[in-house]
Protein backbone atom coordinates (compact mmCIF):
# COMPACT_ATOMS: atom_id res chain seq x y z
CA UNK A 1 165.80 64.15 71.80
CA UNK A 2 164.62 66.78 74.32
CA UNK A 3 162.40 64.17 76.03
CA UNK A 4 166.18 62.15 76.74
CA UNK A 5 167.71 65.37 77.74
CA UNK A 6 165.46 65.90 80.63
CA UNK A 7 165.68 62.51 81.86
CA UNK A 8 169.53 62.89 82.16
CA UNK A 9 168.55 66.62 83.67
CA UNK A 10 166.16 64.60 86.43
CA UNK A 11 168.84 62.14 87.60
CA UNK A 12 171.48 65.23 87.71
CA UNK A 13 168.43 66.96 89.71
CA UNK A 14 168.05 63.81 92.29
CA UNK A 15 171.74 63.11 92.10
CA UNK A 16 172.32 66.71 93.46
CA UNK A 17 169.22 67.05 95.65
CA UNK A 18 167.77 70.41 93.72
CA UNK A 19 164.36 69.48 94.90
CA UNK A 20 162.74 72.34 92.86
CA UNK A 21 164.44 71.03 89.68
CA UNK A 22 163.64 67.74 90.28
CA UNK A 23 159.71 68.57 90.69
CA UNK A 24 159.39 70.25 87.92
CA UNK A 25 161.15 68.13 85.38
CA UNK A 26 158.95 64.85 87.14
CA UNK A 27 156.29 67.04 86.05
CA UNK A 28 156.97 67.68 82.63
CA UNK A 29 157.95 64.32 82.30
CA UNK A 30 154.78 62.92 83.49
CA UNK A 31 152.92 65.54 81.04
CA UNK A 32 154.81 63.73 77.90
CA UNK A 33 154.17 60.56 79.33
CA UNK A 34 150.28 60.95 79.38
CA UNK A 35 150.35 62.23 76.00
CA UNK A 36 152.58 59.33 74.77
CA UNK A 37 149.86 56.94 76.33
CA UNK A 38 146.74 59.03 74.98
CA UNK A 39 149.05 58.49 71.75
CA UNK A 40 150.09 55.02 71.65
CA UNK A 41 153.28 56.07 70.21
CA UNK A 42 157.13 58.56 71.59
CA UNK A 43 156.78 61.80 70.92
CA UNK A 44 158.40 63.46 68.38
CA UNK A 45 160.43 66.58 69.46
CA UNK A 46 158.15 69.02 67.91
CA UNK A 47 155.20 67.80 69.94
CA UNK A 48 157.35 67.87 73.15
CA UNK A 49 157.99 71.68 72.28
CA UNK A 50 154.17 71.81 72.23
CA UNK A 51 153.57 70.19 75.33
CA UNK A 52 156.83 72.46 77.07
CA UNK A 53 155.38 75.90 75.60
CA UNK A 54 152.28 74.91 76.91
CA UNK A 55 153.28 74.52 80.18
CA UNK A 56 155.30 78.02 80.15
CA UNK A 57 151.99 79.41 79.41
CA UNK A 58 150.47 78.14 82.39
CA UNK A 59 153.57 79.39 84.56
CA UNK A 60 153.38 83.00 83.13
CA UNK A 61 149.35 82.97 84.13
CA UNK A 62 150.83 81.63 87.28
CA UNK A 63 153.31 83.97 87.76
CA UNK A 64 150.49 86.63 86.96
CA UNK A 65 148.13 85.42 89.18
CA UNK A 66 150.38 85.24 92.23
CA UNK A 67 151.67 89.16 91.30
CA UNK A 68 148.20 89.92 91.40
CA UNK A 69 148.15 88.63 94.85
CA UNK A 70 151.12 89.77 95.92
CA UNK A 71 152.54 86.47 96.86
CA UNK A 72 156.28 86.54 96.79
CA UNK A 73 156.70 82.43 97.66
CA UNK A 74 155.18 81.69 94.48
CA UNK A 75 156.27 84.53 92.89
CA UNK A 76 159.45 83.14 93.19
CA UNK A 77 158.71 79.57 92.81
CA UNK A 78 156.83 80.41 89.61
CA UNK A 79 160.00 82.17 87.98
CA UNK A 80 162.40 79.20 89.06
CA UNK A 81 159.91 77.11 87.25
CA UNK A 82 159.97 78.93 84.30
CA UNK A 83 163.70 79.37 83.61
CA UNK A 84 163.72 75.42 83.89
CA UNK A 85 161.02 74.50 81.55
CA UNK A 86 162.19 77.91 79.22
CA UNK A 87 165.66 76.15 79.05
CA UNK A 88 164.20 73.23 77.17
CA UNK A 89 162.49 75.43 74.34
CA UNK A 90 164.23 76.21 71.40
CA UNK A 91 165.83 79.84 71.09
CA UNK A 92 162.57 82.25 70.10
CA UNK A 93 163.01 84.71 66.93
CA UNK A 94 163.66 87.76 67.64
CA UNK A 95 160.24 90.54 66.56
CA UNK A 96 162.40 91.47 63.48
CA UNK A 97 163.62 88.08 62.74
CA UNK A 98 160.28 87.21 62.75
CA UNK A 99 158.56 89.25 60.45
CA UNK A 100 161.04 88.39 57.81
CA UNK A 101 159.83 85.10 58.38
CA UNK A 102 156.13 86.39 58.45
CA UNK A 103 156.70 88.07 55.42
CA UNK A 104 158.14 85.33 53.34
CA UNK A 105 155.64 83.01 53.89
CA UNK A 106 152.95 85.83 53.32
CA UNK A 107 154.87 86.34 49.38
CA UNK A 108 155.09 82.91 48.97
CA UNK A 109 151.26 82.39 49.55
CA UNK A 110 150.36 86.01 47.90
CA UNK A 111 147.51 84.84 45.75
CA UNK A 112 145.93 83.15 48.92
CA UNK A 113 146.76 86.15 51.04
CA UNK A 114 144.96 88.21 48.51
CA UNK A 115 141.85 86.42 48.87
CA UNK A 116 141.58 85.93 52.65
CA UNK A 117 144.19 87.13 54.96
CA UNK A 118 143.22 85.15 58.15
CA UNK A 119 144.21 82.01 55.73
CA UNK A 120 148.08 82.92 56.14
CA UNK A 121 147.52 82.57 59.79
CA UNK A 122 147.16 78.80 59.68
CA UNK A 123 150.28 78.06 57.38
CA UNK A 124 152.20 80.85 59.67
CA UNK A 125 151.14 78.64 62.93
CA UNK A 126 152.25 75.46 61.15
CA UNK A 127 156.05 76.51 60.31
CA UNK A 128 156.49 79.14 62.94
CA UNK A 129 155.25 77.42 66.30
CA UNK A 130 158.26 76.32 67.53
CA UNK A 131 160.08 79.73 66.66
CA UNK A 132 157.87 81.97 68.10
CA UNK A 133 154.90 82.45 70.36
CA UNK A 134 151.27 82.55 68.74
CA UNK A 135 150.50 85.68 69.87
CA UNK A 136 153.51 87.39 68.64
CA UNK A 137 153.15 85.52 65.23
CA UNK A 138 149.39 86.73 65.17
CA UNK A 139 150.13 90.40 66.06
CA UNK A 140 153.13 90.53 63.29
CA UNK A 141 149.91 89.59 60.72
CA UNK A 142 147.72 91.75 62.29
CA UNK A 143 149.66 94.56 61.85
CA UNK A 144 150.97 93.47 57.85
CA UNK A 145 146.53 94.70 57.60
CA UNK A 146 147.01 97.36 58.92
């Protein structure tokens, strides 16, 4: 379970004294923890993706934000943050590997695709999530109307 893997990573973290590691993953950990008690029940892996690709979207507006400002501390702190929370996330598709997958599940739901495009988007969103990024899975569709 990722949730177990970044326990062990936290006690590595405080065992070594990489206080930036260590924040982060008390973080994240805290994150599933609130959602497991908003729950009443563990997490299954695919919802600890969620809550981990949520909070890499909230680094990268970070990161953003603080290249906007032109402030290299956080800058920096943002992009150590994100390489530990990306290492968690299982590998992304690649654009092309995607569209195959895009693609498939477009011919396998041809009569509904037929009838209303934006309906592939849901099924799409449902079996792709943890492969890809939303956007990217939403541009690949917006481009198959094209």
């Amino acid at each position: 379970m990722i949730k177990q893997t970044i326990k062990q990573d936290q006690l590595t973290a405080l065992k070594t004294g990489d206080q930036a590691r260590l924040n982060i993953l008390r973080y994240i950990l805290a994150k599933i923890q609130n959602q497991e008690i908003a729950k009443q029940k563990e997490l299954s892996d695919e919802e600890t993706i969620a809550i981990l690709q949520k909070q890499v979207k909230e680094l990268k507006e970070t990161l953003e934000a603080a290249e906007k400002a032109i402030r290299p501390e956080l800058i920096a702190q943002a992009k150590t943050e994100l390489a530990i929370v990306g290492g968690y996330l299982p590998k992304q598709l690649s654009d092309e590997e995607l569209k195959k997958e895009v693609d498939k599940i477009v011919s396998e739901n041809q009569e509904l695709y037929q009838k209303n495009p934006k309906a592939v988007i849901g099924i799409c969103m449902r079996q792709l999530k943890s492969k890809a990024d939303s956007s990217r899975i939403i541009n690949i569709l917006n481009s198959l109307n094209q």
